[in-house]
C-alpha atoms as a PDB file:
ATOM      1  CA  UNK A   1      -5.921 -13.267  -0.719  1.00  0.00           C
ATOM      2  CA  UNK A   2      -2.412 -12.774   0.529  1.00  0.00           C
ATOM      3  CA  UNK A   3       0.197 -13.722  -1.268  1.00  0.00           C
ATOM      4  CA  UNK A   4       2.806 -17.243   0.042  1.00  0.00           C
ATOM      5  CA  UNK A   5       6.917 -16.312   0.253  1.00  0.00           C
ATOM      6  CA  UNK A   6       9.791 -18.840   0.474  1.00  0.00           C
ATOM      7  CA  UNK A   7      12.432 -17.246   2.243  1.00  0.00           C
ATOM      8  CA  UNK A   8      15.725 -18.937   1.646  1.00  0.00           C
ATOM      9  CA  UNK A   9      18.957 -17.645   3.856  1.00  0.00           C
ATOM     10  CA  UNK A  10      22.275 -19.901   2.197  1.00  0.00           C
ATOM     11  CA  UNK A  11      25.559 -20.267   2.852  1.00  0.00           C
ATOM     12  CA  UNK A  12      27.221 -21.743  -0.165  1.00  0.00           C
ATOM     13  CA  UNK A  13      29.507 -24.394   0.648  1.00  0.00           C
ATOM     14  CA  UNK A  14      30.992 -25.592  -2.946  1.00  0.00           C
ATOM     15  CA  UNK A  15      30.424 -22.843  -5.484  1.00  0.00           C
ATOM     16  CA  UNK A  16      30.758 -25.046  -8.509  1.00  0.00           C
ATOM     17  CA  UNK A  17      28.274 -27.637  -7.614  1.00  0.00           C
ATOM     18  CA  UNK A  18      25.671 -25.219  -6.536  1.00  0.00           C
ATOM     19  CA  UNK A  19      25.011 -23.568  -9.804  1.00  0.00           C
ATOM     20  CA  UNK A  20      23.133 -26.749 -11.246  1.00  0.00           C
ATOM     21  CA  UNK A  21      20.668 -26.304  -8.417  1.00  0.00           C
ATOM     22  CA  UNK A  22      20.276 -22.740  -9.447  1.00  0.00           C
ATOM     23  CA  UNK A  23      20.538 -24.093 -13.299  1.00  0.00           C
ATOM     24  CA  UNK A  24      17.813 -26.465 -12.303  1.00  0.00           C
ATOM     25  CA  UNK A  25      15.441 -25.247  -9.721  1.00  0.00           C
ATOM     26  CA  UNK A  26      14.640 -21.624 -11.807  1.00  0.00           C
ATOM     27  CA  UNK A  27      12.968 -23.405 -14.536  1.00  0.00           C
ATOM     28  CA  UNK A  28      10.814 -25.788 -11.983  1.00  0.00           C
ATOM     29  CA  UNK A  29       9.918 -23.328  -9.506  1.00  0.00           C
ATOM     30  CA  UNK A  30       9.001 -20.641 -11.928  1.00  0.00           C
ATOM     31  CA  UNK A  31       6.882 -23.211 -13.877  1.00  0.00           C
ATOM     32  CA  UNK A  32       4.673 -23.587 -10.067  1.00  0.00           C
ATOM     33  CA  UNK A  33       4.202 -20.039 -10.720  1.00  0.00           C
ATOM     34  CA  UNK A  34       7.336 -18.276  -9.045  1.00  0.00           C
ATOM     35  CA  UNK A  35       8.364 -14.857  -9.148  1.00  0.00           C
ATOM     36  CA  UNK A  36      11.909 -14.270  -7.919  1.00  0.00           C
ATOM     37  CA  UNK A  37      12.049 -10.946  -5.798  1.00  0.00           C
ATOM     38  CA  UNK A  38      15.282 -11.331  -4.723  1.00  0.00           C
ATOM     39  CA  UNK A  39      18.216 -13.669  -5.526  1.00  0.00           C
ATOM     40  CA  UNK A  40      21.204 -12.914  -4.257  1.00  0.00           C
ATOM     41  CA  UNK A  41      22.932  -9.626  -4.450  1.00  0.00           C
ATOM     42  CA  UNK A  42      24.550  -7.076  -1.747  1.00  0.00           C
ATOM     43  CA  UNK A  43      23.241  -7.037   1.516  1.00  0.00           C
ATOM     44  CA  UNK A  44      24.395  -5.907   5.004  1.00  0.00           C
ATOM     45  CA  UNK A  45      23.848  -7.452   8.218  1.00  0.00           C
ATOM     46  CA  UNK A  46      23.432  -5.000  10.390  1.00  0.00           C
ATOM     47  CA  UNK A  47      22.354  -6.807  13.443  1.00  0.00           C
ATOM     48  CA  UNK A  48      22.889 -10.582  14.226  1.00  0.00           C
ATOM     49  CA  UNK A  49      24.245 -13.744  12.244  1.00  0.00           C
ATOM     50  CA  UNK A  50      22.477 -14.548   8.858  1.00  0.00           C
ATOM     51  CA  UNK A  51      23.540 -16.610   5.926  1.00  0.00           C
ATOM     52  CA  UNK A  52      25.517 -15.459   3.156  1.00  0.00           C
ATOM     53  CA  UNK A  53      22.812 -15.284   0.181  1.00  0.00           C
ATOM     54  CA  UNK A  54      19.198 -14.195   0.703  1.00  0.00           C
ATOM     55  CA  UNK A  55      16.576 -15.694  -1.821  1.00  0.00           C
ATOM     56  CA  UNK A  56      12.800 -14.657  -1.825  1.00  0.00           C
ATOM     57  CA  UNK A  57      10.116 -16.392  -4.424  1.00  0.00           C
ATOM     58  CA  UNK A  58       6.443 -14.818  -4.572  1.00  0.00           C
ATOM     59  CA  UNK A  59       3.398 -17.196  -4.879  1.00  0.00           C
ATOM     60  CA  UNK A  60       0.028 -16.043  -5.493  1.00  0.00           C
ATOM     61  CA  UNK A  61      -0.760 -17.858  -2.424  1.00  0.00           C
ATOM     62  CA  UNK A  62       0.428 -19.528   0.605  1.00  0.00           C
ATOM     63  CA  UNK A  63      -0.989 -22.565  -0.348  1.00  0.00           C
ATOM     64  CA  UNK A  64       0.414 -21.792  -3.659  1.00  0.00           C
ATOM     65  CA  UNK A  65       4.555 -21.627  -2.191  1.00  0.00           C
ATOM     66  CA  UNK A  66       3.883 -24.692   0.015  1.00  0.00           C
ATOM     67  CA  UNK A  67       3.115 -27.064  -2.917  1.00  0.00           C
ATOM     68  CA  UNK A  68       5.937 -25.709  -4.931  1.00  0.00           C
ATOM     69  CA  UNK A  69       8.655 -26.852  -2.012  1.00  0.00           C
ATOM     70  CA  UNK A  70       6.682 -30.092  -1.391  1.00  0.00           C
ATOM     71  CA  UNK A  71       6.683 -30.429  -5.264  1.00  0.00           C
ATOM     72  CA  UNK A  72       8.749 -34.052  -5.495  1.00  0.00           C
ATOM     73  CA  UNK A  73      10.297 -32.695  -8.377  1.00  0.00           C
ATOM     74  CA  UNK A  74      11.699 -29.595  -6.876  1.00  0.00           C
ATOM     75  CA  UNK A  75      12.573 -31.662  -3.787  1.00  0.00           C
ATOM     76  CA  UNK A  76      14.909 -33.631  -5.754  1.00  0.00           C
ATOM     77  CA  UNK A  77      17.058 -30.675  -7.096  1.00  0.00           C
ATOM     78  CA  UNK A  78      16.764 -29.869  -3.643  1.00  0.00           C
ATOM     79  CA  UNK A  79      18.896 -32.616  -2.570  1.00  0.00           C
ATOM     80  CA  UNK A  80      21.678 -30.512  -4.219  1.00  0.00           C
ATOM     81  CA  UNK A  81      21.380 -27.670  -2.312  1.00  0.00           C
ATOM     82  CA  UNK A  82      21.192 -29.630   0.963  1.00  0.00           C
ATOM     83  CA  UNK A  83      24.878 -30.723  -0.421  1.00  0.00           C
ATOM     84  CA  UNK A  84      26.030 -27.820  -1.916  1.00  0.00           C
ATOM     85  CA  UNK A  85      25.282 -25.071   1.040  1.00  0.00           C
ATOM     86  CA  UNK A  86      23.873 -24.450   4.376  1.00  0.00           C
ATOM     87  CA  UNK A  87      20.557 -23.170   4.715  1.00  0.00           C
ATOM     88  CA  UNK A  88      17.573 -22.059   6.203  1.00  0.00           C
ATOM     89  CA  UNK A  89      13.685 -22.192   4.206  1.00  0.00           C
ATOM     90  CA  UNK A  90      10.679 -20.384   5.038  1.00  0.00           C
ATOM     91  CA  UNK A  91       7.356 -20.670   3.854  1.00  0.00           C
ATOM     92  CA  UNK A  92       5.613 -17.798   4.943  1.00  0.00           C
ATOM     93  CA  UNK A  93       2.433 -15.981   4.138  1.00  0.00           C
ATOM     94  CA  UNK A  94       2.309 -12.218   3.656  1.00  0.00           C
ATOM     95  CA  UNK A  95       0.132  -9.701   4.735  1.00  0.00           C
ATOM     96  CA  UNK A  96      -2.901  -8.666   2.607  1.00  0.00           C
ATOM     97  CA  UNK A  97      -4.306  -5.369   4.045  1.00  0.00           C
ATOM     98  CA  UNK A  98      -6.816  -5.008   1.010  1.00  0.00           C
END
């Protein structure tokens, strides 16, 4: 079964107020069976416009990483990042060439 992504592309808009989301959403979306493959760190852009800050969570399933962004209580942290930064979210399933 292929495995589900959420693809997060942020711009952080207020640095101090966006760590609790980060404080808060690890613990929730790991517990809905997250495993962060990237968060953060140096990147290049070397064609077009992207965010600052590139996020990517792995989910046994796509199924699996669509429940954990509907999950009501991730979407409530959420609500922090949606006023803490500028950003794009993709759910997205991979590719399983088994």
């Amino acid at each position: 079964m292929p495995k589900g992504y959420i693809i997060g592309h942020i711009t952080v808009t207020d640095p101090e107020a966006y760590k609790e989301y980060v404080e808060k959403d690890t613990p929730i979306l790991k517990g809905l069976g997250a495993k962060f493959i990237i968060r953060g760190g140096q990147c290049e852009v070397p064609e077009g416009k992207v965010h600052e800050r590139h996020v990517v969570l792995e989910f046994d399933s796509y199924e699996a990483a669509l429940q954990a962004y509907n999950d009501p209580e991730y979407q409530e942290v959420a609500k922090i990042r949606r006023a803490t930064a500028d950003s794009t979210i993709i759910v997205v399933e991979g590719h399983d060439d088994h």
